[in-house]
PDB file of N, CA and C in Angstrom:
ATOM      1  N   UNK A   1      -6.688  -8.283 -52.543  1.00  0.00           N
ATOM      2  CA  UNK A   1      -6.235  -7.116 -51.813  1.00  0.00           C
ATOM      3  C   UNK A   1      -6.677  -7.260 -50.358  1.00  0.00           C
ATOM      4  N   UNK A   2      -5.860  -6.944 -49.421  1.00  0.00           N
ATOM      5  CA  UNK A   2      -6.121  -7.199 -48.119  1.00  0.00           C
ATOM      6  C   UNK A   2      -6.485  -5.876 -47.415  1.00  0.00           C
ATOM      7  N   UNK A   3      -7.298  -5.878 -46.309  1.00  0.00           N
ATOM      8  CA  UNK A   3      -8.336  -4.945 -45.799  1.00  0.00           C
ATOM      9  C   UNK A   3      -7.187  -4.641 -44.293  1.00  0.00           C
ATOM     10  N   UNK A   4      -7.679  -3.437 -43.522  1.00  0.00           N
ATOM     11  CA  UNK A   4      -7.187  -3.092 -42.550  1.00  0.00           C
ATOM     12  C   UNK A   4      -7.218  -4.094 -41.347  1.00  0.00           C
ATOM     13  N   UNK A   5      -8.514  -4.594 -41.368  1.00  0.00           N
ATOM     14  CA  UNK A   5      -9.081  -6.028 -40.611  1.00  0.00           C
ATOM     15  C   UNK A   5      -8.312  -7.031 -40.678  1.00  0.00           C
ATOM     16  N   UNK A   6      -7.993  -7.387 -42.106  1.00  0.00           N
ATOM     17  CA  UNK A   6      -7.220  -8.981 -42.296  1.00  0.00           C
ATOM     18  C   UNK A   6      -5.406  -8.394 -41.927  1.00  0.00           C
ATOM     19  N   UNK A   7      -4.895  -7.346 -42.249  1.00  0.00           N
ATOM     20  CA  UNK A   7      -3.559  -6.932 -41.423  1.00  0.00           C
ATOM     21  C   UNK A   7      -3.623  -7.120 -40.003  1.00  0.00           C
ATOM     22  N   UNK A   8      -4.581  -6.417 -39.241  1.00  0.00           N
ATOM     23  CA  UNK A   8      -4.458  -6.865 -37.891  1.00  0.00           C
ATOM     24  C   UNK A   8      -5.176  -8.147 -37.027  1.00  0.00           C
ATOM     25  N   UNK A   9      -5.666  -8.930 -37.899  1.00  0.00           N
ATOM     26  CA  UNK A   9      -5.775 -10.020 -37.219  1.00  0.00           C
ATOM     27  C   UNK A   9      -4.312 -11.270 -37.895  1.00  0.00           C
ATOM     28  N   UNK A  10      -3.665 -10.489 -38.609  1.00  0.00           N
ATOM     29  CA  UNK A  10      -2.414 -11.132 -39.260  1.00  0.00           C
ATOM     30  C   UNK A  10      -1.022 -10.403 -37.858  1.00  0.00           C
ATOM     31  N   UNK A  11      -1.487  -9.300 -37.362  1.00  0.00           N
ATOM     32  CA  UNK A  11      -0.005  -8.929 -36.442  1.00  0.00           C
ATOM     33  C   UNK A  11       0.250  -7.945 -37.547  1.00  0.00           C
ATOM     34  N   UNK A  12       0.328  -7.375 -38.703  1.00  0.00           N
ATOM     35  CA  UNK A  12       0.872  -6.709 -39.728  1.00  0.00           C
ATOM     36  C   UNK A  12       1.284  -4.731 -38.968  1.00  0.00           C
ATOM     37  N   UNK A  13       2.324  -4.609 -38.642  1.00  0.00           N
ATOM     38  CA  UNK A  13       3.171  -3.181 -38.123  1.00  0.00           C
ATOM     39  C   UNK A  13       2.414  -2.556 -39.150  1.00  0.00           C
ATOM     40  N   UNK A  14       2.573  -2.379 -40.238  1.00  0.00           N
ATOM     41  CA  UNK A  14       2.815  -1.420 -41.322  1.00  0.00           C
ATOM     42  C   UNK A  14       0.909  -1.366 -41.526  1.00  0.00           C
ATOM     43  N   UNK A  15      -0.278  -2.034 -40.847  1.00  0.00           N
ATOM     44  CA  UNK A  15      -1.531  -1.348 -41.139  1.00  0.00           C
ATOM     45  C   UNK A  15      -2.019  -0.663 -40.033  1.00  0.00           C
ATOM     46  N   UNK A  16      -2.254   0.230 -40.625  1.00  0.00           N
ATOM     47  CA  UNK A  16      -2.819   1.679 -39.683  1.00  0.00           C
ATOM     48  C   UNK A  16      -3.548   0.774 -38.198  1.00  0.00           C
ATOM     49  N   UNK A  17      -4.649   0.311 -38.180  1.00  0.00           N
ATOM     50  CA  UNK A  17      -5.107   0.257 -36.892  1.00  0.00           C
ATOM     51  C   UNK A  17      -4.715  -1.377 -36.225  1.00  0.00           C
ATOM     52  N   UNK A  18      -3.617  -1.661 -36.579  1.00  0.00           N
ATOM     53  CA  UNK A  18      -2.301  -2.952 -35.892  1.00  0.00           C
ATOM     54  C   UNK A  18      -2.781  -2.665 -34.489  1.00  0.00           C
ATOM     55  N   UNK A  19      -3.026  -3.038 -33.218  1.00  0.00           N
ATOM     56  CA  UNK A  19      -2.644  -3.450 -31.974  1.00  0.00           C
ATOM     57  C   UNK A  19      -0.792  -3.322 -31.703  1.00  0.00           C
ATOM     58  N   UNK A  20      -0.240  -4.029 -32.815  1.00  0.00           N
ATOM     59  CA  UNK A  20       0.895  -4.011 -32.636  1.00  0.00           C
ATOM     60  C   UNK A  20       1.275  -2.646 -32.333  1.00  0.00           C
ATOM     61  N   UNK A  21       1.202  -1.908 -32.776  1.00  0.00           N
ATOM     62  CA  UNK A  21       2.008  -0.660 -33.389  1.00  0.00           C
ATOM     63  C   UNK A  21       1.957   0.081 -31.625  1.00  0.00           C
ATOM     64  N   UNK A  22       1.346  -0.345 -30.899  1.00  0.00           N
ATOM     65  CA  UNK A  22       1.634   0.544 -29.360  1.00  0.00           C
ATOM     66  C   UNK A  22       2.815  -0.484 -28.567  1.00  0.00           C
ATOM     67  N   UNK A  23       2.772  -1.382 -29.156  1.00  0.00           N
ATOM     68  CA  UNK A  23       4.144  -2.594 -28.785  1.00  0.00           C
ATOM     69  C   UNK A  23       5.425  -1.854 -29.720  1.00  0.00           C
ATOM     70  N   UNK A  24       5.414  -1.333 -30.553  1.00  0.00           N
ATOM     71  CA  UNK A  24       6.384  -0.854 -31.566  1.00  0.00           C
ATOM     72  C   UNK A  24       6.626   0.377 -30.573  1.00  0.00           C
ATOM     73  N   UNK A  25       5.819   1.233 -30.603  1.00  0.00           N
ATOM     74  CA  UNK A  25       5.911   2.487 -30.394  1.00  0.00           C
ATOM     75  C   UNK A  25       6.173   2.676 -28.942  1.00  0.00           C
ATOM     76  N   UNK A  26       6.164   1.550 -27.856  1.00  0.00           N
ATOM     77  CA  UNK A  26       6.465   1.494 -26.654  1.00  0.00           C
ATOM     78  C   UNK A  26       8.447   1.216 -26.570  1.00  0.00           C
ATOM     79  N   UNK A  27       8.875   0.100 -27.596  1.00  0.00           N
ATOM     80  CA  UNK A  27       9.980  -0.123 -27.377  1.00  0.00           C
ATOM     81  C   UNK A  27      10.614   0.471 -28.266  1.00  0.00           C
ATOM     82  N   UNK A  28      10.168   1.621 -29.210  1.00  0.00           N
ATOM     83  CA  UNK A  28      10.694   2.573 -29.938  1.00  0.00           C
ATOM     84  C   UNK A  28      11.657   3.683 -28.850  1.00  0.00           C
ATOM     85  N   UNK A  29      10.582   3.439 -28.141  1.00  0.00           N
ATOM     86  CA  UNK A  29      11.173   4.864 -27.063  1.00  0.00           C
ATOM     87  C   UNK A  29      12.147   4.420 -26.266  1.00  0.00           C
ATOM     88  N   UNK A  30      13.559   5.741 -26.421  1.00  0.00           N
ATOM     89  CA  UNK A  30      14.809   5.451 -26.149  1.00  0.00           C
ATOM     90  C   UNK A  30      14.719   4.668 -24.495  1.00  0.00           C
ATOM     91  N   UNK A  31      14.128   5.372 -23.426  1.00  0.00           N
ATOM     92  CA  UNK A  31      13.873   5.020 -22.328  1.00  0.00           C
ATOM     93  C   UNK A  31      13.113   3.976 -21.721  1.00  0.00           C
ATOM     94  N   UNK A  32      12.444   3.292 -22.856  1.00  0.00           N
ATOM     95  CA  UNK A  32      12.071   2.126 -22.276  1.00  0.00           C
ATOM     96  C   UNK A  32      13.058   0.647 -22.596  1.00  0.00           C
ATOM     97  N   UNK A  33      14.108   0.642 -23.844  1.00  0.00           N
ATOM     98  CA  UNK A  33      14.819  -0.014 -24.432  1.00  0.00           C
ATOM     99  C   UNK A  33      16.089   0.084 -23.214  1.00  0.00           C
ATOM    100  N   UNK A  34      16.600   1.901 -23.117  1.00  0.00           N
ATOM    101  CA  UNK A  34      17.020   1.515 -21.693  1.00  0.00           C
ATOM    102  C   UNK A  34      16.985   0.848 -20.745  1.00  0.00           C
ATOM    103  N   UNK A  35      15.816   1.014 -20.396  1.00  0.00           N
ATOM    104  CA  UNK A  35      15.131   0.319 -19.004  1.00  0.00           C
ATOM    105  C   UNK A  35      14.872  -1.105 -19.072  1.00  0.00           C
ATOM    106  N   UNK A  36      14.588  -1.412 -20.202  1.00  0.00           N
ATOM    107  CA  UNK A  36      14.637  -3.242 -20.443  1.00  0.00           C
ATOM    108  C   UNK A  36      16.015  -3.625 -20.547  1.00  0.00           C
ATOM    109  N   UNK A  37      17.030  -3.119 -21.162  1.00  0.00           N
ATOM    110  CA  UNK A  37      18.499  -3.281 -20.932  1.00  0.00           C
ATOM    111  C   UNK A  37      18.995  -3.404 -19.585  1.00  0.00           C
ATOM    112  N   UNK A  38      18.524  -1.972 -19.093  1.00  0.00           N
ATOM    113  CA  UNK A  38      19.013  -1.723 -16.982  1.00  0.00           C
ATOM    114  C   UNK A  38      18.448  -3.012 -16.278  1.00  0.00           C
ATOM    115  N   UNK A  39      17.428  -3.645 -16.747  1.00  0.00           N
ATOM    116  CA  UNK A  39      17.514  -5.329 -15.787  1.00  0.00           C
ATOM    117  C   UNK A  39      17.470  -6.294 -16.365  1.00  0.00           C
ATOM    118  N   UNK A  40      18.146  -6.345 -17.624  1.00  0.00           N
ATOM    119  CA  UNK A  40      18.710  -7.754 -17.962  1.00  0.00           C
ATOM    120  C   UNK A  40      19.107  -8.855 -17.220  1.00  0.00           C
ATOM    121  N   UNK A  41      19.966  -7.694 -16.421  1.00  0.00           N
ATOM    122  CA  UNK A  41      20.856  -8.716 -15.613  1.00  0.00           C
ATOM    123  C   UNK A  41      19.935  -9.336 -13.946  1.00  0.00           C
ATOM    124  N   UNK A  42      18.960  -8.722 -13.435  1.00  0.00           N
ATOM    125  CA  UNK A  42      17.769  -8.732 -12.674  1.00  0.00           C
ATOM    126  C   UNK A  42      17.512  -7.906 -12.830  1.00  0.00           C
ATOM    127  N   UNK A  43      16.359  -8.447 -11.364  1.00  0.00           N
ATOM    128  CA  UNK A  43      15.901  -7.291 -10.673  1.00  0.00           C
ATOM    129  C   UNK A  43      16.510  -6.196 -10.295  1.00  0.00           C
ATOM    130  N   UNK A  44      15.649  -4.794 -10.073  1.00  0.00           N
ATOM    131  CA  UNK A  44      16.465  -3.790  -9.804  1.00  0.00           C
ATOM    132  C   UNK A  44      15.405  -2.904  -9.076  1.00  0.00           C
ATOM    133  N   UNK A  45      15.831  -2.032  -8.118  1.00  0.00           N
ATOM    134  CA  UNK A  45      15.108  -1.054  -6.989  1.00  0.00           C
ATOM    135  C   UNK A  45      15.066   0.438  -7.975  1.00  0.00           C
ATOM    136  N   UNK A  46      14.015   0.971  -7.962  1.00  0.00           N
ATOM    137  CA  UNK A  46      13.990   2.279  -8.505  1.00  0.00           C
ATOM    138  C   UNK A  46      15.636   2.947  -8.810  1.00  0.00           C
ATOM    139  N   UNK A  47      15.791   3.528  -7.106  1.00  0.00           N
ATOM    140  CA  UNK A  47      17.137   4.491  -7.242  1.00  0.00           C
ATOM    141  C   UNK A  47      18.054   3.565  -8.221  1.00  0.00           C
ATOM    142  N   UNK A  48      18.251   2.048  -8.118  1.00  0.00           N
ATOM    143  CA  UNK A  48      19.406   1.448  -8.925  1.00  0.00           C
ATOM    144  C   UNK A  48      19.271   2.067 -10.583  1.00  0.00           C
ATOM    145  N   UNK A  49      18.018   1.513 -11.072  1.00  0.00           N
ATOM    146  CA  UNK A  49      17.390   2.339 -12.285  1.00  0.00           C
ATOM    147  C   UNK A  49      17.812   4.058 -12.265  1.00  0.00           C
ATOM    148  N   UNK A  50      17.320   4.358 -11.860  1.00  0.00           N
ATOM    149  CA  UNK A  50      17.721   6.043 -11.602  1.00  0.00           C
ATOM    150  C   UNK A  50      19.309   6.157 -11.938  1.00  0.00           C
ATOM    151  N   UNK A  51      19.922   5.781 -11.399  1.00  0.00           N
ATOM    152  CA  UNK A  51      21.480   5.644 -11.298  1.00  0.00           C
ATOM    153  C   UNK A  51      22.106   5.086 -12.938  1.00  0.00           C
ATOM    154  N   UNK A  52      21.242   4.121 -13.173  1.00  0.00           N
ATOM    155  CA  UNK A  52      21.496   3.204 -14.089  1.00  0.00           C
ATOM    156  C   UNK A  52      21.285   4.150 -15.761  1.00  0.00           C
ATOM    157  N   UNK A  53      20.393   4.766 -15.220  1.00  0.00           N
ATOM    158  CA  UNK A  53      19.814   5.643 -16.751  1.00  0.00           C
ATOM    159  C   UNK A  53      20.439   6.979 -16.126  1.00  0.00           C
ATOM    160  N   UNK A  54      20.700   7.209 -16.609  1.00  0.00           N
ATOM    161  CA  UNK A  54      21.826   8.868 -16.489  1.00  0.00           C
ATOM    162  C   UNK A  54      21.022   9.542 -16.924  1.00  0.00           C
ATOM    163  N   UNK A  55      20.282  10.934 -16.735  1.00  0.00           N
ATOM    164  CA  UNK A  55      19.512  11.564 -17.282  1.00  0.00           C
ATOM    165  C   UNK A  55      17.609  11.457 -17.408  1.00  0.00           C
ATOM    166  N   UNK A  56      17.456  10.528 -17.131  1.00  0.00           N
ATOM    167  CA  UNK A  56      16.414  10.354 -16.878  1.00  0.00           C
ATOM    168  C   UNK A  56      16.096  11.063 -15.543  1.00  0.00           C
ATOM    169  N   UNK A  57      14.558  11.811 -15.456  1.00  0.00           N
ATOM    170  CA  UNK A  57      13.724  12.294 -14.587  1.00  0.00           C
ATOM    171  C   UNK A  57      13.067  11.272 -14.077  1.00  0.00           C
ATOM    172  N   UNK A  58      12.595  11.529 -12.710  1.00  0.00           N
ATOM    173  CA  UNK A  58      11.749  10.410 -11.825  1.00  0.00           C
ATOM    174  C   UNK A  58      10.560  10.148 -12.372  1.00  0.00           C
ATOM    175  N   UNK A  59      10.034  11.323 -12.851  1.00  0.00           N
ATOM    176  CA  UNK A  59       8.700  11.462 -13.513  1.00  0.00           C
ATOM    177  C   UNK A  59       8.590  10.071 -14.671  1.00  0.00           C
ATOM    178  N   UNK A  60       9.568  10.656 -15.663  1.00  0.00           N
ATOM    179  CA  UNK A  60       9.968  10.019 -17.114  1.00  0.00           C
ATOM    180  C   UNK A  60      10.131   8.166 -16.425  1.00  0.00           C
ATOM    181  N   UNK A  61      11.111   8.248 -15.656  1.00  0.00           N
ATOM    182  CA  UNK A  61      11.313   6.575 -15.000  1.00  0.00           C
ATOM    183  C   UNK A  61       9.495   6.143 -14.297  1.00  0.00           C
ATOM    184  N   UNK A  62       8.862   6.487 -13.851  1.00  0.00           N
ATOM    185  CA  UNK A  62       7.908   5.833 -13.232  1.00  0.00           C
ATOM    186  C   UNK A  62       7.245   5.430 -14.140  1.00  0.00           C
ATOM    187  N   UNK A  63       7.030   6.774 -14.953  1.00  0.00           N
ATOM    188  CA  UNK A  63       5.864   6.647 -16.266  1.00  0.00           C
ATOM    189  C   UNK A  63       6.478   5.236 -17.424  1.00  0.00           C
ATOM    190  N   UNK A  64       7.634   5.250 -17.808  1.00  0.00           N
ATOM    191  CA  UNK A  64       8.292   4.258 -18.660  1.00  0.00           C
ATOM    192  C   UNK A  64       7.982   3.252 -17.872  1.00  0.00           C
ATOM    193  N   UNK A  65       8.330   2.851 -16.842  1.00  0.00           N
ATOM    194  CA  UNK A  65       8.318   1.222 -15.824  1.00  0.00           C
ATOM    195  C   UNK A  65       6.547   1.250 -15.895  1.00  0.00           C
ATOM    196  N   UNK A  66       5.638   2.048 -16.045  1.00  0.00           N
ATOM    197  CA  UNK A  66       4.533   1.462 -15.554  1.00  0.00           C
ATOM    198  C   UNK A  66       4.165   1.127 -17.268  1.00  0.00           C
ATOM    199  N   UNK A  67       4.262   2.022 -18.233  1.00  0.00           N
ATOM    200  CA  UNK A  67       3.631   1.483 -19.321  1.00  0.00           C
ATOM    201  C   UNK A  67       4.460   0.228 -19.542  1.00  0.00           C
ATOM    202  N   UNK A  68       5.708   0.096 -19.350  1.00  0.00           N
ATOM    203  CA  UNK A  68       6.344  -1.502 -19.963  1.00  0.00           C
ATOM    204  C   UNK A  68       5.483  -2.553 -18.697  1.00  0.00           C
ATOM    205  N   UNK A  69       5.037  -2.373 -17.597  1.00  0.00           N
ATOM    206  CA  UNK A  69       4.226  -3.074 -16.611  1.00  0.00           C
ATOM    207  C   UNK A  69       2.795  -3.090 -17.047  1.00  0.00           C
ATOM    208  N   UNK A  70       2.293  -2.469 -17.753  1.00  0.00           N
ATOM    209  CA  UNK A  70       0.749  -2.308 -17.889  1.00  0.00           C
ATOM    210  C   UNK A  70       1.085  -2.845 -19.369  1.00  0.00           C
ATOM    211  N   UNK A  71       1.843  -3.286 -20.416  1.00  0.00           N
ATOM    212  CA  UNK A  71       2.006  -3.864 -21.704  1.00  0.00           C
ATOM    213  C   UNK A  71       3.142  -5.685 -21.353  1.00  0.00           C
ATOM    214  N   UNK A  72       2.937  -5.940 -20.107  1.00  0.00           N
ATOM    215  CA  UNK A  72       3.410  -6.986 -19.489  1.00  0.00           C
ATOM    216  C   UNK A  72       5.131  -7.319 -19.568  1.00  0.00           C
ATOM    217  N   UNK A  73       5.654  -6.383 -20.062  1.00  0.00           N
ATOM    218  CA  UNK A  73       7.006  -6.538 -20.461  1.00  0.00           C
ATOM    219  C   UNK A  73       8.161  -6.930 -18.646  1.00  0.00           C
ATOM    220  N   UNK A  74       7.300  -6.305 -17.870  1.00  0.00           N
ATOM    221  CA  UNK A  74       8.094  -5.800 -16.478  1.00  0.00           C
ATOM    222  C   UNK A  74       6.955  -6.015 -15.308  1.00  0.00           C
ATOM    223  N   UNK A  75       7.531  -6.737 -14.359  1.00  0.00           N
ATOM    224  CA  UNK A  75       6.576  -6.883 -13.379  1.00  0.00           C
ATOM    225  C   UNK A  75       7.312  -6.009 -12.000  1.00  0.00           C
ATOM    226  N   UNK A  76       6.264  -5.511 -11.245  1.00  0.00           N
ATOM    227  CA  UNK A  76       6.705  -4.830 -10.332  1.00  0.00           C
ATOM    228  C   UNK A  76       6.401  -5.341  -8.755  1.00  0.00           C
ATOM    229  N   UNK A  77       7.234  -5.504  -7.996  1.00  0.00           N
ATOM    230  CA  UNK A  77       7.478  -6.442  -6.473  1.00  0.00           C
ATOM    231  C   UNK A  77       7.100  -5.308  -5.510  1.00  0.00           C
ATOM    232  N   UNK A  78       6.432  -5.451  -4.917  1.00  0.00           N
ATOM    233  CA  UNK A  78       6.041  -4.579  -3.419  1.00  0.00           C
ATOM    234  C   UNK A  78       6.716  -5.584  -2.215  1.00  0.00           C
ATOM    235  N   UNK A  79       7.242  -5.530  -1.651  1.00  0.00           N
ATOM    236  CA  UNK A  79       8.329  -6.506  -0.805  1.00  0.00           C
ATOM    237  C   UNK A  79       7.832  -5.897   0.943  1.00  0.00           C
ATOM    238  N   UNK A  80       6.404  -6.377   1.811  1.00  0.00           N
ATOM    239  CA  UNK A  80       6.088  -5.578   3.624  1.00  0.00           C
ATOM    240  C   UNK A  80       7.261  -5.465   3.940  1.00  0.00           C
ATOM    241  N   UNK A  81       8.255  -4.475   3.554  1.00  0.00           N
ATOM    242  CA  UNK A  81       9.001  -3.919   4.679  1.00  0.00           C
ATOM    243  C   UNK A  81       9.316  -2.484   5.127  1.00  0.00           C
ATOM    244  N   UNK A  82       9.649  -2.062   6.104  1.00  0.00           N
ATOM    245  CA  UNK A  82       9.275  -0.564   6.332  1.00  0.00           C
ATOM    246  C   UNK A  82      10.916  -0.315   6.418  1.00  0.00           C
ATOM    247  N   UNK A  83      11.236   0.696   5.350  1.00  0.00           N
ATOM    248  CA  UNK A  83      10.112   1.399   4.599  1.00  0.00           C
ATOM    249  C   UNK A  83       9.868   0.825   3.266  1.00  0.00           C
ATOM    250  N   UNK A  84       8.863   0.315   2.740  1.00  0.00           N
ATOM    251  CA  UNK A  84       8.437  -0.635   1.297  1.00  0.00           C
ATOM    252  C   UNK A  84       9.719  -0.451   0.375  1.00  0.00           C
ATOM    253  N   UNK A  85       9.906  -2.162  -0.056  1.00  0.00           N
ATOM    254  CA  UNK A  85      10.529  -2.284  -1.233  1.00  0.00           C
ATOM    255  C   UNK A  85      10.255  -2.592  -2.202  1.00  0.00           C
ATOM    256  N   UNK A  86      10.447  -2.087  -3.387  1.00  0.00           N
ATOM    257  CA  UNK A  86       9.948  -2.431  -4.712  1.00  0.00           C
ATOM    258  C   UNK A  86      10.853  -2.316  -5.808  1.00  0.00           C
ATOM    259  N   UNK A  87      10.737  -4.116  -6.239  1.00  0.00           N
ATOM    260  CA  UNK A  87      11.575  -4.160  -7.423  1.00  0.00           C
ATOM    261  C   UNK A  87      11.047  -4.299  -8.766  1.00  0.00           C
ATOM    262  N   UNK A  88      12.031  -3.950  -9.795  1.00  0.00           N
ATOM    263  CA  UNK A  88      11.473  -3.870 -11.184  1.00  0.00           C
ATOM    264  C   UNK A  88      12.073  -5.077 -11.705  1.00  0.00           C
ATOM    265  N   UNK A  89      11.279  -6.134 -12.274  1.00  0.00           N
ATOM    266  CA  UNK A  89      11.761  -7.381 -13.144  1.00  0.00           C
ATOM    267  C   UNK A  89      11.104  -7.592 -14.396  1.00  0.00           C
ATOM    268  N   UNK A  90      12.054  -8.251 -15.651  1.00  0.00           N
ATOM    269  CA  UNK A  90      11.712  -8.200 -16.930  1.00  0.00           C
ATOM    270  C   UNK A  90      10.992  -9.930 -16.648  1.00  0.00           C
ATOM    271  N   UNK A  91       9.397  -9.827 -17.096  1.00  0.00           N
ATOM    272  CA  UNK A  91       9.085 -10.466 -17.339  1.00  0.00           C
ATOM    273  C   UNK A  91       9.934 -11.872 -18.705  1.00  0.00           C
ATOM    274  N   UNK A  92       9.062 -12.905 -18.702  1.00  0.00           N
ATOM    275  CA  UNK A  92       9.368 -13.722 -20.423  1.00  0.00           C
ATOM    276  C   UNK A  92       9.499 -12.780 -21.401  1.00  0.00           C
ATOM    277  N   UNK A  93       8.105 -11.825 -21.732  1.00  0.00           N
ATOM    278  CA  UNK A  93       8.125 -11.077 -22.643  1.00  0.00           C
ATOM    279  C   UNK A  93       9.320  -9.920 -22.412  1.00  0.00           C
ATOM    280  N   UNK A  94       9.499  -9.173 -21.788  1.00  0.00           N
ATOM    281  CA  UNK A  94      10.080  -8.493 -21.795  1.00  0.00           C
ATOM    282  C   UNK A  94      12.034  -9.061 -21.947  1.00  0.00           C
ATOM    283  N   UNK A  95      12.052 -10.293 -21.553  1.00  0.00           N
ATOM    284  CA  UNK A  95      13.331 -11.058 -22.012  1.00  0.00           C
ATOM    285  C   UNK A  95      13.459 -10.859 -23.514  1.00  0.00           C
ATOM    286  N   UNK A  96      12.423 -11.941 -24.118  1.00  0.00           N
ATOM    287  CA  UNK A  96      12.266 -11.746 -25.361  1.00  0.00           C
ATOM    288  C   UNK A  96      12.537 -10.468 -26.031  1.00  0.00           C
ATOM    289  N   UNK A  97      12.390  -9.360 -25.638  1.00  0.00           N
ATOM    290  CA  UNK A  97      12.373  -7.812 -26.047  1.00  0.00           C
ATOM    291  C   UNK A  97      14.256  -7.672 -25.871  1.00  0.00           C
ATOM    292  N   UNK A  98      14.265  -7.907 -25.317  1.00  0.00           N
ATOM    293  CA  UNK A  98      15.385  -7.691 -23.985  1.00  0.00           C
ATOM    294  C   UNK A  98      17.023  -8.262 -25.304  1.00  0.00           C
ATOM    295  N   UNK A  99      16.622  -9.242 -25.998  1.00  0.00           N
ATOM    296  CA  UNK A  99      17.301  -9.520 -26.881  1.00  0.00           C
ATOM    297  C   UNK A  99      17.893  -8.483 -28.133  1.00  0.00           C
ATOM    298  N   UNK A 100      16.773  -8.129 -28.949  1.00  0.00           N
ATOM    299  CA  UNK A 100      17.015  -7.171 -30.134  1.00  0.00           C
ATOM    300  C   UNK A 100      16.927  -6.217 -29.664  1.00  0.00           C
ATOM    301  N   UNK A 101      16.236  -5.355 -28.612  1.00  0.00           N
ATOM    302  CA  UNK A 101      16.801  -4.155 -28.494  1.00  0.00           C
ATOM    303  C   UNK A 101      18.390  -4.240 -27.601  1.00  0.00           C
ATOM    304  N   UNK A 102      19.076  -4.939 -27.357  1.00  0.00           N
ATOM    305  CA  UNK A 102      20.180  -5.279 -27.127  1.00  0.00           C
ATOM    306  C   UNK A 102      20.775  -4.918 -28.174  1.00  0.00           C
ATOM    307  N   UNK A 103      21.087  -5.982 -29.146  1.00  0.00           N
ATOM    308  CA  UNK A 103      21.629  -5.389 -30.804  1.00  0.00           C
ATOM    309  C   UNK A 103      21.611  -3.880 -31.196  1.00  0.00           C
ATOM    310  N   UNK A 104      20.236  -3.447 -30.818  1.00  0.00           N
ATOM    311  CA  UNK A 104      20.276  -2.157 -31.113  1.00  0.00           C
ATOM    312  C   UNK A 104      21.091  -1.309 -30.687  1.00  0.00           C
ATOM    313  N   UNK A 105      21.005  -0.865 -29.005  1.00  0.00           N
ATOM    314  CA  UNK A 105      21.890  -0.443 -28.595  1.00  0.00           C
ATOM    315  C   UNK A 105      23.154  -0.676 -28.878  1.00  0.00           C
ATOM    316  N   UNK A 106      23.769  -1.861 -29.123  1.00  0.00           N
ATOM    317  CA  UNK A 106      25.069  -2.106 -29.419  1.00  0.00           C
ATOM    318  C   UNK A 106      25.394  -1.190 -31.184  1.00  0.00           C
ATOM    319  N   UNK A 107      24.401  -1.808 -31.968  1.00  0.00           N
ATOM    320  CA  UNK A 107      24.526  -1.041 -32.829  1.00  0.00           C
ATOM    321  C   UNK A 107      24.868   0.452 -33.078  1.00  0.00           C
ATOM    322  N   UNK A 108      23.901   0.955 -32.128  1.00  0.00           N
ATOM    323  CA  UNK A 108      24.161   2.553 -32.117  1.00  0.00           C
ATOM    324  C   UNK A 108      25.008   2.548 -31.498  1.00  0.00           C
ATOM    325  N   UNK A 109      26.067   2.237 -30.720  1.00  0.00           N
ATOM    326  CA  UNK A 109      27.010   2.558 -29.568  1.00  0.00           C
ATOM    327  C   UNK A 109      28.530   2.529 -30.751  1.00  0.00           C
ATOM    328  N   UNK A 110      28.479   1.285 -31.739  1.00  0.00           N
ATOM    329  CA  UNK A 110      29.270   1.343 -32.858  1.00  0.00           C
ATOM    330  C   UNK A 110      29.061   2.247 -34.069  1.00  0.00           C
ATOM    331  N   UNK A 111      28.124   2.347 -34.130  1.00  0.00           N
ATOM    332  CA  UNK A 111      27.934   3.800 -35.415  1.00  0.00           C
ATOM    333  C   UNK A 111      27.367   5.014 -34.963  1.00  0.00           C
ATOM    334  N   UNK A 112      27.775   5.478 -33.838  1.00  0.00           N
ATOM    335  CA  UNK A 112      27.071   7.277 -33.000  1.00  0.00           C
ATOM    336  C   UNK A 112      27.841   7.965 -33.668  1.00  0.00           C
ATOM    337  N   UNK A 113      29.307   7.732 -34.404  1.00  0.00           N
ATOM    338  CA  UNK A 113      29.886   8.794 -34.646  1.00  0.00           C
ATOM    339  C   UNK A 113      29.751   8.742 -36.674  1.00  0.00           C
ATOM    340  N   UNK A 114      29.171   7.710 -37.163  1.00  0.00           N
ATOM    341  CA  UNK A 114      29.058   7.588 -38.496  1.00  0.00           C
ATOM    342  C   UNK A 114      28.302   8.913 -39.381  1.00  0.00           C
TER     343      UNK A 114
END
């Protein structure tokens, strides 16, 4: 029988104190799967994001870009120019991410009305 210990030094989602499970529970959330989708294609400047996610609050966008930046998914560019530019880019990891929650979305976009 395996202990809470031997699940999370295995990666195991499904045991209570996983590490994983704030990686789950980060790209669970509709707005960050967004937001790794919104720069697939690159880099992107706040307002582009803003524009890009319909409905999203500034608040909700900063807070999403910094936890996917502080969980390494997204790196963020400070660019000396006046007035400062700053872009949002999907790290490796966040590529990697960038894949299946792809599917997903597509998925739901084909069964919203099921």
């Amino acid at each position: 029988m395996s202990t809470d210990v031997d699940a999370c030094t295995r990666n195991d989602v499904y045991a209570a104190m996983c590490p994983c499970r704030d990686m789950l529970d980060l790209l669970a959330n509709k707005w960050s799967a967004l937001a790794i989708g919104a720069l697939e294609d690159g880099p992107r400047r706040n307002g582009e994001l803003k524009r890009r996610l319909e409905g999203i609050s500034p608040k909700v966008l900063s807070q999403t870009l910094k936890r996917l930046e502080d969980h390494g998914l997204v790196t963020r560019t400070v660019y000396p120019e006046v007035p400062a530019r700053v872009e949002y880019a999907l790290t490796e990891l966040g590529c990697g991410a960038a894949g299946p929650l792809g599917m997903l979305r597509e998925w739901v976009e084909a069964n919203a009305g099921a």
